[in-house]
Protein backbone atom coordinates (compact mmCIF):
# COMPACT_ATOMS: atom_id res chain seq x y z
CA UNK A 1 125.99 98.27 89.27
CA UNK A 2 126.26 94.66 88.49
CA UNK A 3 123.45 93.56 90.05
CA UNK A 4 121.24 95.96 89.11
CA UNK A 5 122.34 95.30 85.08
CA UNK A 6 121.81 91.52 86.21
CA UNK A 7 118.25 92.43 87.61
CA UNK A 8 117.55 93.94 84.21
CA UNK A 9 118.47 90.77 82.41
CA UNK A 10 116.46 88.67 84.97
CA UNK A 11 113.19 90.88 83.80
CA UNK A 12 113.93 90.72 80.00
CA UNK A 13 114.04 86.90 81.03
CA UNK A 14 110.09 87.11 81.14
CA UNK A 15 109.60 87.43 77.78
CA UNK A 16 110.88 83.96 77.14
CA UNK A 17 108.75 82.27 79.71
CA UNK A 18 105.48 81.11 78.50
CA UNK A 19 102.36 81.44 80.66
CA UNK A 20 101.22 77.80 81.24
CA UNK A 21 97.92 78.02 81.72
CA UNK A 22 97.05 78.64 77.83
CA UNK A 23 98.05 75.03 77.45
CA UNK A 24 94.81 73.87 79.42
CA UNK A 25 92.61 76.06 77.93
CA UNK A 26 93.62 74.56 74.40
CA UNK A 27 94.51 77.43 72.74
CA UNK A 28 96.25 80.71 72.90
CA UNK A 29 99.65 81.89 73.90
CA UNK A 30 101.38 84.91 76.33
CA UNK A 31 104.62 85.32 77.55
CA UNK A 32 104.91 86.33 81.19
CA UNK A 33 105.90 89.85 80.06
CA UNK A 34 102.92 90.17 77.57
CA UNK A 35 101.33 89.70 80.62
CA UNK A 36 102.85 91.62 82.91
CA UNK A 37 102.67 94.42 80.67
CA UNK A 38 98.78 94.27 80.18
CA UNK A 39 98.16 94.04 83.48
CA UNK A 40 100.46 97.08 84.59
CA UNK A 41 98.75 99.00 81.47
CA UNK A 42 95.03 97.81 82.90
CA UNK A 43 96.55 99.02 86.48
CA UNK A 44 97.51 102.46 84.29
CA UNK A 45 93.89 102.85 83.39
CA UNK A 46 92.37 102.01 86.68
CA UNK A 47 94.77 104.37 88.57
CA UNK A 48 93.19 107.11 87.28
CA UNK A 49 89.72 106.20 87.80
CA UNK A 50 89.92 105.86 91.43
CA UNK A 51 90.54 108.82 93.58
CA UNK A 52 93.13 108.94 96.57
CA UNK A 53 94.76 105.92 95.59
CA UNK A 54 98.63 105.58 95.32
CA UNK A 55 99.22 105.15 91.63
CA UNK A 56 102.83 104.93 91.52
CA UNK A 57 102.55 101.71 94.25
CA UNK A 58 99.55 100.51 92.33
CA UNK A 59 101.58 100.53 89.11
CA UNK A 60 104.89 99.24 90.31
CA UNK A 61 103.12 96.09 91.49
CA UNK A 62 101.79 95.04 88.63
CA UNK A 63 104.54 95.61 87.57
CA UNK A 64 106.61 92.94 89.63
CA UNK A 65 103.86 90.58 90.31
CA UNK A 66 105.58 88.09 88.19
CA UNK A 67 109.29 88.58 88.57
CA UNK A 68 109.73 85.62 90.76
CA UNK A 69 108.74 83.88 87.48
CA UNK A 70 112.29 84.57 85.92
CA UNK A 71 113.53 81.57 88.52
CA UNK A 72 110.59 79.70 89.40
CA UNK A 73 108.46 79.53 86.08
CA UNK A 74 104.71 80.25 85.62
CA UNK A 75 102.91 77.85 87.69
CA UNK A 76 99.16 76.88 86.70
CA UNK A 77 96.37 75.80 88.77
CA UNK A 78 96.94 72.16 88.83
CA UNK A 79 100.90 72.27 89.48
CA UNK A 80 100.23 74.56 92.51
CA UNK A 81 97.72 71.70 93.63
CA UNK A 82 101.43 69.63 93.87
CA UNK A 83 104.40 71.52 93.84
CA UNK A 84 105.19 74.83 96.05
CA UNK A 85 107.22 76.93 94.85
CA UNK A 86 109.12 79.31 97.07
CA UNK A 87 108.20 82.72 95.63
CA UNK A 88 110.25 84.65 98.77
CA UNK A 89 113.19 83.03 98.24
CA UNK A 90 113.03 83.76 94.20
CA UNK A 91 112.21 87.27 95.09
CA UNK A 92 114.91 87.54 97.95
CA UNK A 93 117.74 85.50 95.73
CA UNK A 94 116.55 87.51 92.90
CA UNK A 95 117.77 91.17 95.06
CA UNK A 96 119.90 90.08 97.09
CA UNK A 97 122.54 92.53 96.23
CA UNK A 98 120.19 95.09 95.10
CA UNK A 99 120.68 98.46 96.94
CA UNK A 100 116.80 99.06 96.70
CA UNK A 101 115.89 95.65 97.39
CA UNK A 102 113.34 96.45 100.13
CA UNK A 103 111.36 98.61 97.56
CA UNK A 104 110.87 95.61 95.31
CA UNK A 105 110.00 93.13 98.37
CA UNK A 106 107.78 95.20 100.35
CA UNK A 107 105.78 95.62 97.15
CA UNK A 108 105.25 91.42 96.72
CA UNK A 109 104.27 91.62 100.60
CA UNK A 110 101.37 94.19 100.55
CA UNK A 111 100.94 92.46 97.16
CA UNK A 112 100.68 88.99 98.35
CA UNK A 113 98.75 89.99 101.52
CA UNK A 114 95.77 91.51 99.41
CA UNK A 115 94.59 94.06 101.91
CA UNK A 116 95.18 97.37 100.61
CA UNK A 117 92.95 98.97 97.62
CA UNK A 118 96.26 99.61 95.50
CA UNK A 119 96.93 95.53 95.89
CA UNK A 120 93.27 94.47 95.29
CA UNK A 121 93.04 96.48 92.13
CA UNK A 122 96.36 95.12 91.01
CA UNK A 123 94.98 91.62 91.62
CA UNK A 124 92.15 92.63 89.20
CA UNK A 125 94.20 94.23 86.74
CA UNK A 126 95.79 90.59 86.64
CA UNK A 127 92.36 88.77 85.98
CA UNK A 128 90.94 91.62 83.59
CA UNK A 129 93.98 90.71 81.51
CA UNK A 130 93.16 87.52 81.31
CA UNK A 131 89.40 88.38 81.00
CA UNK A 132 90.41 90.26 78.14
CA UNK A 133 92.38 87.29 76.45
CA UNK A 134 89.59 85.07 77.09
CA UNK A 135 87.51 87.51 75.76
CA UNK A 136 89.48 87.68 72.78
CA UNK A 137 89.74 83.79 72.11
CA UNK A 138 86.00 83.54 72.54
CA UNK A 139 85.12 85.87 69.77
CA UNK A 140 87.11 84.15 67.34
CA UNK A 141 85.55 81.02 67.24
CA UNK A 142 87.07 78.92 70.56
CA UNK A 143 84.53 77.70 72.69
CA UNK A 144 86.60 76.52 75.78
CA UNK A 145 87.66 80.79 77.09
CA UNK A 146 83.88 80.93 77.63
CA UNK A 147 83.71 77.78 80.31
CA UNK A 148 86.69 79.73 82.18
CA UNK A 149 85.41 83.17 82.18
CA UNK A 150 83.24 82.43 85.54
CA UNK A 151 85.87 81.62 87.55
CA UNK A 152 87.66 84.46 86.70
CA UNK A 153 84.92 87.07 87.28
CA UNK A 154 85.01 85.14 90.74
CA UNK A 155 88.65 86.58 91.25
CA UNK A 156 87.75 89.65 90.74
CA UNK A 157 87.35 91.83 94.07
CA UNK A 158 86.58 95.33 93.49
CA UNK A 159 83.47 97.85 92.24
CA UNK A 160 85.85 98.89 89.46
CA UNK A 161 86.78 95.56 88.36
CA UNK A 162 83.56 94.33 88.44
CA UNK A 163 82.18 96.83 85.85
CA UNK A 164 85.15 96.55 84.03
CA UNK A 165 84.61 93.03 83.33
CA UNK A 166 81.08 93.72 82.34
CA UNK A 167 82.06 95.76 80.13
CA UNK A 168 84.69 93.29 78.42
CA UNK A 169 82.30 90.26 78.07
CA UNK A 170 79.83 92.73 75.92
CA UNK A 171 82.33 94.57 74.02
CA UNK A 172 83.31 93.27 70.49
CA UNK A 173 87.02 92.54 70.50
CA UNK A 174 87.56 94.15 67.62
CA UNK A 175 84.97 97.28 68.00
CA UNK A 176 88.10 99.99 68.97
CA UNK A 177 88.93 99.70 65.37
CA UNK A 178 86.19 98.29 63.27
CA UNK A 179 83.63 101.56 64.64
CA UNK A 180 86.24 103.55 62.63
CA UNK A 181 87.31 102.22 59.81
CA UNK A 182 85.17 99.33 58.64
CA UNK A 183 81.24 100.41 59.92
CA UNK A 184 81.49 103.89 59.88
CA UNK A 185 79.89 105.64 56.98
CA UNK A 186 82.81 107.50 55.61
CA UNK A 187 82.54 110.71 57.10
């Protein structure tokens, strides 16, 4: 019991590591968990608008995708040019004594390895959250979200995604609310 009460203190470790990426782009901010949590809540969303897909391994990834953060940090584009981190042995150190472990690592494998539709619509729930942050940067005035937005509609592998991240560049990021309560005519 332990290490499983360890594992949960590893996770809650997320929420105090800092995605770096937001420091290239100038502005912004996310924890790893904010992150992880958007993109297993996008993965939520998307699970139920595909048929036959496993949601429950679709979910669970996006879940994970990130834990080997909690020892090895969050890792931008330019540091992965020039350090390698070893995200197996995080993962494997990570469960080593966790009765379950093999549920946790075959999940980063098929993860990892990209082939499956549950992993390449995990992969885009990751970029639509970003898309979405990007999205949300850009309509309040920063300029720089809008130079990175290409490359990461160029991440993005599936129908679903692809129409998902249509949709985000056009929508308002404030419409969900503002429709309602600000420009609707009272009724």
């Amino acid at each position: 019991m332990q290490a499983i009460i360890e594992l949960l203190f590893e996770a809650r470790h997320l929420k105090k590591i800092t995605r770096s990426g937001f420091g290239f782009l100038g502005v912004g901010h996310e924890s790893v968990a904010e992150h992880t949590f958007h993109t297993t809540f996008i993965a939520m969303v998307m699970a139920n608008m595909v048929p036959d897909i496993d949601k429950l391994k679709l979910i669970s990834m996006c879940l994970i995708h990130d834990l080997p953060e909690a020892r090895m940090g969050d890792m931008n584009y330019v540091q992965k040019k020039y350090v390698v981190a070893d995200e197996n042995k995080a993962i494997n150190d990570t469960l080593a004594e966790i009765p379950f472990k093999s549920i946790f690592t075959d999940l980063m494998d098929e993860f990892n390895q990209k082939e499956t539709l549950e992993t390449q619509l995990a992969h885009d729930a990751d970029q639509l959250s970003l898309l979405i942050e990007l999205k949300d940067l850009a309509d309040i005035g920063f300029h720089p979200p809008n130079d990175w937005v290409p490359n990461v509609e160029a991440r993005i592998k599936t129908e679903l995604g692809h129409k998902m991240a249509q949709e985000i560049l056009k929508t308002p990021r404030d419409s969900w609310w503002r429709k309602k309560f600000i420009d609707s005519t009272g009724t």
